[in-house]
Protein backbone atom coordinates (compact mmCIF):
# COMPACT_ATOMS: atom_id res chain seq x y z
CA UNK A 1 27.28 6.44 -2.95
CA UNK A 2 24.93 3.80 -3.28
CA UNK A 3 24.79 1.02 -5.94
CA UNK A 4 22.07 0.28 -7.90
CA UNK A 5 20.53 -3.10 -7.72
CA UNK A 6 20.60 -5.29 -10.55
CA UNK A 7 17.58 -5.66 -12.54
CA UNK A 8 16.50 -9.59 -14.13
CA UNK A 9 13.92 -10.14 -17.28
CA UNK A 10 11.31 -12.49 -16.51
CA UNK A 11 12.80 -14.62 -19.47
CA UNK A 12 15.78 -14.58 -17.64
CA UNK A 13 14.43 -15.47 -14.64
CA UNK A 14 12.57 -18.42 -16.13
CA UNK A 15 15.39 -19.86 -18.25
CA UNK A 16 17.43 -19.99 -15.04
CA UNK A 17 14.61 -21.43 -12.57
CA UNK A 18 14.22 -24.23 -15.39
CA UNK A 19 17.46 -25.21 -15.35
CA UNK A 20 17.73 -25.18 -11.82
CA UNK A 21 14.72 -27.72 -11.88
CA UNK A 22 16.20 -29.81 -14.00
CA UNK A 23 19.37 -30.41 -11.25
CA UNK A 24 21.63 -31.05 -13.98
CA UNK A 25 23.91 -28.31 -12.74
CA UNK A 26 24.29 -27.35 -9.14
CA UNK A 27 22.74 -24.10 -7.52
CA UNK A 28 26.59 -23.03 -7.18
CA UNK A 29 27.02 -23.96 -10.76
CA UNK A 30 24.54 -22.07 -12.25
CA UNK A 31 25.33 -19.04 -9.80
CA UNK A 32 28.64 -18.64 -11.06
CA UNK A 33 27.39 -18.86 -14.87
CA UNK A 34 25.03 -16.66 -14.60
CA UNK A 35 25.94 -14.22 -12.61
CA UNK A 36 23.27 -14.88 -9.89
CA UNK A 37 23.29 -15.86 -6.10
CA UNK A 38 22.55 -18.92 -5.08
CA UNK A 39 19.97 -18.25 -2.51
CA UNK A 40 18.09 -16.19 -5.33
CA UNK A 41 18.26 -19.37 -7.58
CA UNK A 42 16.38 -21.19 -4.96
CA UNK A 43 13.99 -18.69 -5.01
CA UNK A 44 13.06 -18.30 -8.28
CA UNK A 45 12.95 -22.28 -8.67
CA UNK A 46 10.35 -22.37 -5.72
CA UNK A 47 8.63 -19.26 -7.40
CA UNK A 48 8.25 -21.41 -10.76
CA UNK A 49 7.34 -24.10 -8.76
CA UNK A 50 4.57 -22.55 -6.87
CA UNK A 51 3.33 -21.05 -10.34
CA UNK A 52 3.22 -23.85 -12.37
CA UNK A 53 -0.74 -24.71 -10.56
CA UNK A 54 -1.77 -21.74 -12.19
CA UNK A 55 -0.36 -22.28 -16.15
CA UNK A 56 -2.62 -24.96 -16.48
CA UNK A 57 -5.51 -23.99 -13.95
CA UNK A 58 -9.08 -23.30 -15.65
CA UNK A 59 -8.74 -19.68 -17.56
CA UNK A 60 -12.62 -19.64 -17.15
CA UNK A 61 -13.09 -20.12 -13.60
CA UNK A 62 -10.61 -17.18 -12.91
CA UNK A 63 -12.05 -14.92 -15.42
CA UNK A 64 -15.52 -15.66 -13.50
CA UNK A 65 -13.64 -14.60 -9.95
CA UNK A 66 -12.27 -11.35 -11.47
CA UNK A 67 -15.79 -10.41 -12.95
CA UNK A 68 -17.13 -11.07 -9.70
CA UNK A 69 -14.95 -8.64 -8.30
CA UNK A 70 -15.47 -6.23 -10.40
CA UNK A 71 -19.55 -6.09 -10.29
CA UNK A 72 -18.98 -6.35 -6.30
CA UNK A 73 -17.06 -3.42 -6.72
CA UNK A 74 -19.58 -1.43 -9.10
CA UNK A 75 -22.47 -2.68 -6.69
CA UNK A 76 -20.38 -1.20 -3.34
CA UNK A 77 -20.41 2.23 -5.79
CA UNK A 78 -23.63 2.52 -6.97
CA UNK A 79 -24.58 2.25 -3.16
CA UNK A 80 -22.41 4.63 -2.02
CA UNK A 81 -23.67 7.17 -4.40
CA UNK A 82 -27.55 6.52 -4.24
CA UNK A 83 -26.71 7.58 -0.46
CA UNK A 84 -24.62 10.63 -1.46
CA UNK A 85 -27.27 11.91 -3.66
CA UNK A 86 -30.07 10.92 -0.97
CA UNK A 87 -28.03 13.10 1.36
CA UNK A 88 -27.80 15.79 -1.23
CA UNK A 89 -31.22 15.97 -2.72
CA UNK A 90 -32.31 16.33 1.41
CA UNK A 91 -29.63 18.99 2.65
CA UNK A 92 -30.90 21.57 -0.77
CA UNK A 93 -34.59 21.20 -0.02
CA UNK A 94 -35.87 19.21 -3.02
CA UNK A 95 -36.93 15.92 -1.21
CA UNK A 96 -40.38 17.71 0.18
């Protein structure tokens, strides 16, 4: 029978990556406190680490790159249906 895998909050996560960052305790020491391995301690503290760019990045400038997206997207739609209907208005005879 399998086991099921144990599931972490992300505040959990966090509070544990933070005090592995902090090195007052050993990776060891904190995996037998919390319950944790060690090698997943390591790689939640590089996980924080690597995040920590975007906490204080510009929330404008990403904003900008996800509308971007989005109108790229609509744009790549209306296309594809301007040709559908094209194709359609041709194949039942009313484009003379």
């Amino acid at each position: 029978m399998p086991t099921q895998r144990k599931q972490f909050t992300a505040e959990f996560k966090a509070k544990v990556a933070v005090e592995a960052i902090r090195g007052v305790k050993t990776t060891s020491e904190l995996s037998s406190q919390y319950g944790v391995h060690p090698v997943q301690i390591s790689q939640w503290k590089k996980q924080a680490l690597e995040g920590l760019n975007d906490v204080f990045a510009d929330k404008r400038k990403k904003i900008s790159e996800d509308e971007e997206a989005v109108k790229d997207n609509l744009f790549q739609q209306i296309g594809r249906l301007n040709v559908e209907l094209a194709w359609l208005k041709k194949k039942s005879g009313l484009v003379r």
